[in-house]
C-alpha atoms as a PDB file:
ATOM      1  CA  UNK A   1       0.000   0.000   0.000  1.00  0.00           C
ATOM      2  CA  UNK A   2       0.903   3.910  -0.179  1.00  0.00           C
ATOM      3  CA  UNK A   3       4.046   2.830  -2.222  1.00  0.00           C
ATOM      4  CA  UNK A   4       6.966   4.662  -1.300  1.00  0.00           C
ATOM      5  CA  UNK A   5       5.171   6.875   1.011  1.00  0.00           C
ATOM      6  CA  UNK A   6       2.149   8.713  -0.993  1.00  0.00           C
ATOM      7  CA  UNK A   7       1.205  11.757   1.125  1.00  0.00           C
ATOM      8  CA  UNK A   8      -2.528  11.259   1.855  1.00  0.00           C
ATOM      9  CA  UNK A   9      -5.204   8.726   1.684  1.00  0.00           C
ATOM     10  CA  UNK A  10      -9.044   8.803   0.713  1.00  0.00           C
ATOM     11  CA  UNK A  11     -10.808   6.609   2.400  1.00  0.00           C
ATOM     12  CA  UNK A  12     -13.738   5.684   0.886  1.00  0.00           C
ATOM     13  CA  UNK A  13     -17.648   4.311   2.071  1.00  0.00           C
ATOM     14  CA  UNK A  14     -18.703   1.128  -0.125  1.00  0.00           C
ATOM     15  CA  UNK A  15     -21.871  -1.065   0.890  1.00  0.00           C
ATOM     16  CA  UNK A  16     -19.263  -3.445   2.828  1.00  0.00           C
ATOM     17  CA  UNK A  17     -16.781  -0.247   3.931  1.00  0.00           C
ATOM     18  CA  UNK A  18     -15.902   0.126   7.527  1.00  0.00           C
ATOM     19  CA  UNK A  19     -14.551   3.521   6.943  1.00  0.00           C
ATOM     20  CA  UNK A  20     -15.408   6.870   5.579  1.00  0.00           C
ATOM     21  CA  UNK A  21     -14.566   9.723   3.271  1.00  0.00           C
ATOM     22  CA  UNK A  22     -11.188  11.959   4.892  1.00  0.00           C
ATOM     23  CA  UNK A  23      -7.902  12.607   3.997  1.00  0.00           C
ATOM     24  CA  UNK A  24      -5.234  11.634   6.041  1.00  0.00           C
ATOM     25  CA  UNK A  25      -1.955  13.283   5.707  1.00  0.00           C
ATOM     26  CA  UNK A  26       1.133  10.926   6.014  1.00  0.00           C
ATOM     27  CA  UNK A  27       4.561  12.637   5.932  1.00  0.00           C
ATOM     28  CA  UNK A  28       7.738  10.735   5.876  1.00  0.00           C
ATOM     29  CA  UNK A  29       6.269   7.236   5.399  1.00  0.00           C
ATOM     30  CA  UNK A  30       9.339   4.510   5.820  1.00  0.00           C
ATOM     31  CA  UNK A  31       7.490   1.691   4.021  1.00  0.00           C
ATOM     32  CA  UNK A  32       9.000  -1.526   4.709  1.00  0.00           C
ATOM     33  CA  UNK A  33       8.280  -4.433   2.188  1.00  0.00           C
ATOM     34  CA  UNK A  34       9.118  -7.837   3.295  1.00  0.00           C
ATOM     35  CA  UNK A  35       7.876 -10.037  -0.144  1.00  0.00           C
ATOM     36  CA  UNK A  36       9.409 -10.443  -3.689  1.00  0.00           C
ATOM     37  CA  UNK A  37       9.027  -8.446  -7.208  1.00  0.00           C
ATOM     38  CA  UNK A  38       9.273  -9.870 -10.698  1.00  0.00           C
ATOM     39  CA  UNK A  39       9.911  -7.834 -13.830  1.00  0.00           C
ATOM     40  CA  UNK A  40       8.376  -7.609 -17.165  1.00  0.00           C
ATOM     41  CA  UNK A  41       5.501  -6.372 -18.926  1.00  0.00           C
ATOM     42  CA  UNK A  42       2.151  -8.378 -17.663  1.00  0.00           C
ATOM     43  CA  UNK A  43      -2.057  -7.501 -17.358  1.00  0.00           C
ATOM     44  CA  UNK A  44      -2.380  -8.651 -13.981  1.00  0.00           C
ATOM     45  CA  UNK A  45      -1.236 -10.460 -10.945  1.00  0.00           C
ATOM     46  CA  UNK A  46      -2.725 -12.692  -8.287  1.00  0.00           C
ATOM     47  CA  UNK A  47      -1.429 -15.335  -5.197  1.00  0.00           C
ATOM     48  CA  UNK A  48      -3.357 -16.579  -2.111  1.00  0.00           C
ATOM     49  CA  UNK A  49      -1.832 -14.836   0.985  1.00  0.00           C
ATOM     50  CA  UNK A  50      -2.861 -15.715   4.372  1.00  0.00           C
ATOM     51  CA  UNK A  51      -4.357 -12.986   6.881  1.00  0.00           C
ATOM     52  CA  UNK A  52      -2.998 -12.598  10.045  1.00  0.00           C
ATOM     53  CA  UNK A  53      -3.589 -10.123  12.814  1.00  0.00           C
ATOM     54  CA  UNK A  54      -0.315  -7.620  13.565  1.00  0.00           C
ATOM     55  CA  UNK A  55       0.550  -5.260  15.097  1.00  0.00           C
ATOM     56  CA  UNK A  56       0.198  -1.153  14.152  1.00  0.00           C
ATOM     57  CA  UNK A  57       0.981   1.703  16.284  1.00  0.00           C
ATOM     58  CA  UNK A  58      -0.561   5.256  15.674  1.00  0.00           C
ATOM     59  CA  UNK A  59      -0.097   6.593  11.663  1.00  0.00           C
ATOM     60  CA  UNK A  60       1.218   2.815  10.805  1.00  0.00           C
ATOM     61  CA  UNK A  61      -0.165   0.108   9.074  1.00  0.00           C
ATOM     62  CA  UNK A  62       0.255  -3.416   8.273  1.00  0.00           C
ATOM     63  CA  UNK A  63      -0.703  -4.906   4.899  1.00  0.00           C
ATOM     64  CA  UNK A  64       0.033  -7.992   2.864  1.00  0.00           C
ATOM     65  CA  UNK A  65      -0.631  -7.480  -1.173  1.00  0.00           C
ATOM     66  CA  UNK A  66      -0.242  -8.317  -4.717  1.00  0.00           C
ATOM     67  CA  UNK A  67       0.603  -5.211  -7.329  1.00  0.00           C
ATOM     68  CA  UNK A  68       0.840  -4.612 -10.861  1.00  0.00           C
ATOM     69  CA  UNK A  69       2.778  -1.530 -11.464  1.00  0.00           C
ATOM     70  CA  UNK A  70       5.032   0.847 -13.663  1.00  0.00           C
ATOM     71  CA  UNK A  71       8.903   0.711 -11.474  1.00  0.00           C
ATOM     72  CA  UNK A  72       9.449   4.244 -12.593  1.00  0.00           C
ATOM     73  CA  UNK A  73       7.004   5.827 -10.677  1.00  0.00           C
ATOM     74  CA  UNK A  74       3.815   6.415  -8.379  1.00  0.00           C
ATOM     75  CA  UNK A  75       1.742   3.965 -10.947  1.00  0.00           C
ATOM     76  CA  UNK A  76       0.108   1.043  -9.584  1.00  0.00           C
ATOM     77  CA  UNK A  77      -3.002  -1.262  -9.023  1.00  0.00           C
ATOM     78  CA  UNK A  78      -3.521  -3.063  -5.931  1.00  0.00           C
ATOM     79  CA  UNK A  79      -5.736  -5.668  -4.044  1.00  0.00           C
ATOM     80  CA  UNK A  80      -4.792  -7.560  -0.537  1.00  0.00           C
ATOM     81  CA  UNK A  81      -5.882  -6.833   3.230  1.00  0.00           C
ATOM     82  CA  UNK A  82      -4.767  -4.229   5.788  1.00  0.00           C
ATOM     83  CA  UNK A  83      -4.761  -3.696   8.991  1.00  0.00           C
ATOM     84  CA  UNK A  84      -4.704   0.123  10.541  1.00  0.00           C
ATOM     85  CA  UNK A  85      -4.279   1.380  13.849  1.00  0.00           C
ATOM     86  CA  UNK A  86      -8.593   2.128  14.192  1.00  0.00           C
ATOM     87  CA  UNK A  87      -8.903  -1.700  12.909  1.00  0.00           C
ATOM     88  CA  UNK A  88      -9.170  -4.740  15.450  1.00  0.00           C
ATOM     89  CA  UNK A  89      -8.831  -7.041  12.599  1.00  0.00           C
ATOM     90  CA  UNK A  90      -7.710  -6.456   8.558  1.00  0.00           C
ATOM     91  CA  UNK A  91      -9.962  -5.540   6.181  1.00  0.00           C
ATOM     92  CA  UNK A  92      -9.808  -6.417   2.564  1.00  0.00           C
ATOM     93  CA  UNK A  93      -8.717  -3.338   0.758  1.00  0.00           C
ATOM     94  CA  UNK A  94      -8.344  -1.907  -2.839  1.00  0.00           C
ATOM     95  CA  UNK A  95      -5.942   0.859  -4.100  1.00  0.00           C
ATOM     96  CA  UNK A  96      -4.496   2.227  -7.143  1.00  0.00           C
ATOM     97  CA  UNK A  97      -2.516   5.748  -8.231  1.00  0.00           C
ATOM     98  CA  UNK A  98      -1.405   6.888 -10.987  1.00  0.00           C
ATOM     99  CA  UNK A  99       1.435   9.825 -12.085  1.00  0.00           C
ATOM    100  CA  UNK A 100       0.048  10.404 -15.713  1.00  0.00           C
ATOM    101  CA  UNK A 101      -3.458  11.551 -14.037  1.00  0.00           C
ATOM    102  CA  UNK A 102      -2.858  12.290 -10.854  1.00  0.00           C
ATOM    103  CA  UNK A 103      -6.576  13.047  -9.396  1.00  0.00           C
ATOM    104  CA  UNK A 104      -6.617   8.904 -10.054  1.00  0.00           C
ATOM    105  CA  UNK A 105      -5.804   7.564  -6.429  1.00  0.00           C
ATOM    106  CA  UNK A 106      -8.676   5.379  -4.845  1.00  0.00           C
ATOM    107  CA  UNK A 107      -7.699   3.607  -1.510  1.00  0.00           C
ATOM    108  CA  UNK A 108     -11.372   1.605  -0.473  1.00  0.00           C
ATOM    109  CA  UNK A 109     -12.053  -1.246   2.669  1.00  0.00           C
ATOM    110  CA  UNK A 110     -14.249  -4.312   2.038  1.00  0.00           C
ATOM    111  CA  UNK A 111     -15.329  -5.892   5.378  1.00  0.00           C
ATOM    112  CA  UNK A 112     -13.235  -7.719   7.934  1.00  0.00           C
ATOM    113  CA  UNK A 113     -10.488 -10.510   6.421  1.00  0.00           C
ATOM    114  CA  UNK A 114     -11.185 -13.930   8.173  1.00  0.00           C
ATOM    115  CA  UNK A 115      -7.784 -14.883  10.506  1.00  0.00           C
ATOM    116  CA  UNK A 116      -5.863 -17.890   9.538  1.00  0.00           C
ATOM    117  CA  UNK A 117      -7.037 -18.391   5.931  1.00  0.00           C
ATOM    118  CA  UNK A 118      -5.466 -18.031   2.596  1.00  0.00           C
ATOM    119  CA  UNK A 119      -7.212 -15.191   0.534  1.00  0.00           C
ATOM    120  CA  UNK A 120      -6.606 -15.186  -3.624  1.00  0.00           C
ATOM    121  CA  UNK A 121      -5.995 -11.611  -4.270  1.00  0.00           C
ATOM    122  CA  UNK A 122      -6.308 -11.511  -8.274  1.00  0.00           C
ATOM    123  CA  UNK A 123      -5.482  -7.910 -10.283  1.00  0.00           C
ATOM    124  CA  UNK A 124      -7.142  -8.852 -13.891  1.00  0.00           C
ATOM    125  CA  UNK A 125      -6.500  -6.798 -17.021  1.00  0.00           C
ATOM    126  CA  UNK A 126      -8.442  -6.831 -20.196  1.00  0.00           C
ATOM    127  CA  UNK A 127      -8.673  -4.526 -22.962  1.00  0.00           C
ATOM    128  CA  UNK A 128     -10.692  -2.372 -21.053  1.00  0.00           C
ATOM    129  CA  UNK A 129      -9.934  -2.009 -17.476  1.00  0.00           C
ATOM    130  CA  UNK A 130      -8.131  -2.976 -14.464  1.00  0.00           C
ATOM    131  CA  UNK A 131     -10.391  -5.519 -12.412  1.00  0.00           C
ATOM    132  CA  UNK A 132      -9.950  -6.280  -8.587  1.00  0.00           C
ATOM    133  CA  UNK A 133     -10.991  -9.839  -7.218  1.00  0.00           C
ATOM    134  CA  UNK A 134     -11.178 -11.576  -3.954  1.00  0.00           C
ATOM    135  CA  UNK A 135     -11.567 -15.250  -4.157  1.00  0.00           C
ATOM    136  CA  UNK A 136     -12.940 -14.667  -7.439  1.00  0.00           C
ATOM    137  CA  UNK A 137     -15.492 -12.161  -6.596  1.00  0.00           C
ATOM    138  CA  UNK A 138     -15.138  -8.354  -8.615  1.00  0.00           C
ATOM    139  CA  UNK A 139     -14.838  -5.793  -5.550  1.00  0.00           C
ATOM    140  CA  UNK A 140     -13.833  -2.976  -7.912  1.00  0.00           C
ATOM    141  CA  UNK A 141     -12.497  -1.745 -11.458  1.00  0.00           C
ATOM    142  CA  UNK A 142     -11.033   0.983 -12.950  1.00  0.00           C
ATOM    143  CA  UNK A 143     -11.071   2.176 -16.821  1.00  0.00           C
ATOM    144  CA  UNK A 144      -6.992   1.684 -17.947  1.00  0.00           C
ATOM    145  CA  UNK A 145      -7.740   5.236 -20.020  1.00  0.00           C
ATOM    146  CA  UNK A 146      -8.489   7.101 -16.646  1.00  0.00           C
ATOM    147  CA  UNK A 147      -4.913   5.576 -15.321  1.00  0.00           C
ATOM    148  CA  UNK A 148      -3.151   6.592 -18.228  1.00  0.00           C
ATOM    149  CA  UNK A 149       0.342   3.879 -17.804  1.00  0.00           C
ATOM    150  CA  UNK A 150       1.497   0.502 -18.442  1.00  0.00           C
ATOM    151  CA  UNK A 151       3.119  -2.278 -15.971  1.00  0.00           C
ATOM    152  CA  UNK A 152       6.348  -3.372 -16.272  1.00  0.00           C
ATOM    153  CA  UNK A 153       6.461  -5.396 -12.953  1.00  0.00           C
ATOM    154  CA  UNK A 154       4.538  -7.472 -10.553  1.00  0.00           C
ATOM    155  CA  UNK A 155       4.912  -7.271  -6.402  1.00  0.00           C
ATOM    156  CA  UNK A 156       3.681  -9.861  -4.017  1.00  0.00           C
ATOM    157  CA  UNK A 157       4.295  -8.031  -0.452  1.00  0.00           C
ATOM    158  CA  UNK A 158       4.064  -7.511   3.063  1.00  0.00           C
ATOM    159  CA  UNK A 159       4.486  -4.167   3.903  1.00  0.00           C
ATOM    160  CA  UNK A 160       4.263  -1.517   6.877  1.00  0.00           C
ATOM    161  CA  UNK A 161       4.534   2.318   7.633  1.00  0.00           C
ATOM    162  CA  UNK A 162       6.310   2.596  10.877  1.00  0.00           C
ATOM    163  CA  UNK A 163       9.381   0.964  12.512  1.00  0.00           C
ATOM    164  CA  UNK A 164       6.610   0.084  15.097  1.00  0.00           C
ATOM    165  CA  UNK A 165       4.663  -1.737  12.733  1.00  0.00           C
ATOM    166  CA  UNK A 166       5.218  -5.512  12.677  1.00  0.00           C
ATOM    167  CA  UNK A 167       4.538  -7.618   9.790  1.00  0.00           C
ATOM    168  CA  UNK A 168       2.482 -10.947   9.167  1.00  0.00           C
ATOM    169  CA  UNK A 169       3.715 -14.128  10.937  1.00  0.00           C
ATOM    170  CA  UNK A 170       5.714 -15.345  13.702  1.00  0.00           C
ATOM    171  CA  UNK A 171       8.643 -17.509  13.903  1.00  0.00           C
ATOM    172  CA  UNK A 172       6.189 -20.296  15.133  1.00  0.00           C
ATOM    173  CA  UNK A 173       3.195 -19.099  12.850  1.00  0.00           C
ATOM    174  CA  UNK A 174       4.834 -17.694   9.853  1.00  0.00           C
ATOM    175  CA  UNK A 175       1.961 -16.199   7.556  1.00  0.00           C
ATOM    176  CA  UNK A 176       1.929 -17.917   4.078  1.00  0.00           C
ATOM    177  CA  UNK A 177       2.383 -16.466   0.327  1.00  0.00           C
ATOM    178  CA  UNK A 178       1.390 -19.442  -2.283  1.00  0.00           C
ATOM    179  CA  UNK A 179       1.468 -19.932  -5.669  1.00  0.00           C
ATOM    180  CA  UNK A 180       2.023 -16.151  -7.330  1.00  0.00           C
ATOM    181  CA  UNK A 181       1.176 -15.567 -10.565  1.00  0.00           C
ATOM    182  CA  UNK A 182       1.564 -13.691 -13.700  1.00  0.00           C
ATOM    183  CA  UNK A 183      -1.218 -12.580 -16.293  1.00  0.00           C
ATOM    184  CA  UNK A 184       0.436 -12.718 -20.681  1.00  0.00           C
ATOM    185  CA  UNK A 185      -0.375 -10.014 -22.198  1.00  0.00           C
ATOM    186  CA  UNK A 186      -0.762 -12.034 -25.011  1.00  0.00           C
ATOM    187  CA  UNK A 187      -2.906 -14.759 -24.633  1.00  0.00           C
ATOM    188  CA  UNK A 188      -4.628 -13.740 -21.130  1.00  0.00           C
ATOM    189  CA  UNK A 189      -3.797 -16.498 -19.460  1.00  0.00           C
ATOM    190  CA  UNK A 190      -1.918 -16.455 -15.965  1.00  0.00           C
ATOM    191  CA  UNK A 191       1.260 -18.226 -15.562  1.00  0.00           C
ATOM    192  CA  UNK A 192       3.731 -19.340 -12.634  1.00  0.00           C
ATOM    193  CA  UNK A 193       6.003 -16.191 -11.400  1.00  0.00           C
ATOM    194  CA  UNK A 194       9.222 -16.539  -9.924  1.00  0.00           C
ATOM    195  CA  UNK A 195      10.228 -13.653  -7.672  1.00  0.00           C
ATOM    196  CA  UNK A 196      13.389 -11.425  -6.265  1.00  0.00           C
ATOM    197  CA  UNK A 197      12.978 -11.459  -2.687  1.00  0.00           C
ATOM    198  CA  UNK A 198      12.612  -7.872  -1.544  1.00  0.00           C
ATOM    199  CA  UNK A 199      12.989  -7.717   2.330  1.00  0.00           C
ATOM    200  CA  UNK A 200      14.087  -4.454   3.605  1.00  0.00           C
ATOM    201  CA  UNK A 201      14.092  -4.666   7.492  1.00  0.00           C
ATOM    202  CA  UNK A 202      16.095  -6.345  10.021  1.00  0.00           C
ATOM    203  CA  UNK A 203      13.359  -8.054  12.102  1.00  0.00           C
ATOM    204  CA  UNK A 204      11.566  -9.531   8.841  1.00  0.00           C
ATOM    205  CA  UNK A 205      12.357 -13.181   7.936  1.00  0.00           C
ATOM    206  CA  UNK A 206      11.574 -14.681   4.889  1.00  0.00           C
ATOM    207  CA  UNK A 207      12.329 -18.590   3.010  1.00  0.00           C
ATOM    208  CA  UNK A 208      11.831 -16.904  -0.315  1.00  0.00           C
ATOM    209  CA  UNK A 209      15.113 -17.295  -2.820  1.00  0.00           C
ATOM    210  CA  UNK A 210      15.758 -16.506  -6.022  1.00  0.00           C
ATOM    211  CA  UNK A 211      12.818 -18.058  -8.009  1.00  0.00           C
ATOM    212  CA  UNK A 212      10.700 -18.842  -5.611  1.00  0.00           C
ATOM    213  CA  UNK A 213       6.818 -18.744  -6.538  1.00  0.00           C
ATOM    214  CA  UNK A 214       5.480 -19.891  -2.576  1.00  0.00           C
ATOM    215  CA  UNK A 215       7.363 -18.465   0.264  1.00  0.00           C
ATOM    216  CA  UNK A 216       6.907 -17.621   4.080  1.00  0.00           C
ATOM    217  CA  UNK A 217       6.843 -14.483   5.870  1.00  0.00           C
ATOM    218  CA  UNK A 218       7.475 -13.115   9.705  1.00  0.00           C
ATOM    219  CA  UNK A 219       8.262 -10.773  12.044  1.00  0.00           C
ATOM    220  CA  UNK A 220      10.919 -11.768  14.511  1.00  0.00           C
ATOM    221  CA  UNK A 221       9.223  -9.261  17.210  1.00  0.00           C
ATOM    222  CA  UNK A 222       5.880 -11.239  16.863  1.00  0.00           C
END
């Protein structure tokens, strides 16, 4: 979420919302990521990630995701859960932001994320639009035109605001990323993605390697 530290946030009311319309400013954001990347043009992402239940202090957040975006900027779509410091549990969230067109930034909540279970977070392109799926159900879409940019990279992630923050998992529950995958822009069909492992704090562990397409994640605090 917020990559690299967008300023603000509009929360948004939806039939299953648990939040409502503000903006929130948000200077100096860290972001730490604790996931992998792979590169290359694509029309979509998606991987089951499990939900678990960390910890946020005040201004954090905590948030486990799967992005298609443009690695030169501020341009992204993105579907996965979250939890914020006014949450007792995550929520299933969608976001996206472009540069091009930058009055295109939607951050929106979808209900509370069930503990312990593995969620399929799915970012679909067609011709058309970006769709937004959770276990196969559309929560969202947004017209590609309005967005304005292409992807040229995929993210599977953990990430969190403040040093507070912890991530997802435990040493003796790590939280589980399975089975990412990449959409052709060719023949619309997804395919098995092999990441970089991207892990940017100290107290984050990780199995991924080189490759990897399932992986574990924790917080050595938890």
């Amino acid at each position: 979420m917020k990559k690299n530290g967008i300023l603000g946030r509009v929360f948004v009311t939806s039939a299953f919302a648990a939040t409502s319309l503000l903006a929130v400013p948000q200077i100096a954001l860290a972001n730490f990521y604790n996931g992998g990347i792979s590169s290359g043009g694509n029309n979509g992402c998606r991987q089951t990630i499990e939900v678990q239940n960390p910890t946020v202090v005040s201004g954090g957040s905590s948030s486990a995701w799967v992005m298609s975006d443009n690695s030169g900027g501020q341009d992204y779509v993105q579907v996965g859960w979250d939890k914020e410091p006014s949450f007792t549990s995550p929520h299933y969230f969608v976001e996206w932001h472009s540069d091009i067109n930058p009055d295109e930034y939607k951050y929106e909540t979808f209900g509370v994320a069930p503990l312990g279970v593995g969620v399929d977070f799915k970012i679909d392109g067609d011709a058309t639009n970006w769709r937004f799926l959770i276990n196969g159900v559309q929560k969202d879409y947004e017209p590609k035109s309005a967005l304005g940019w292409t992807p040229d990279e995929n993210e599977y992630q953990a990430e969190t605001l403040q040093s507070a923050d912890t991530c997802a998992g435990s040493v003796g529950n790590k939280n589980d990323f399975h089975n990412c995958q990449w959409k052709n822009t060719a023949d619309g069909i997804y395919y098995n993605d092999a990441v970089t492992p991207d892990h940017t704090k100290a107290t984050f562990g990780t199995n991924a390697v080189q490759g990897s397409n399932s992986w574990q994640i924790w917080d050595t605090r938890n």
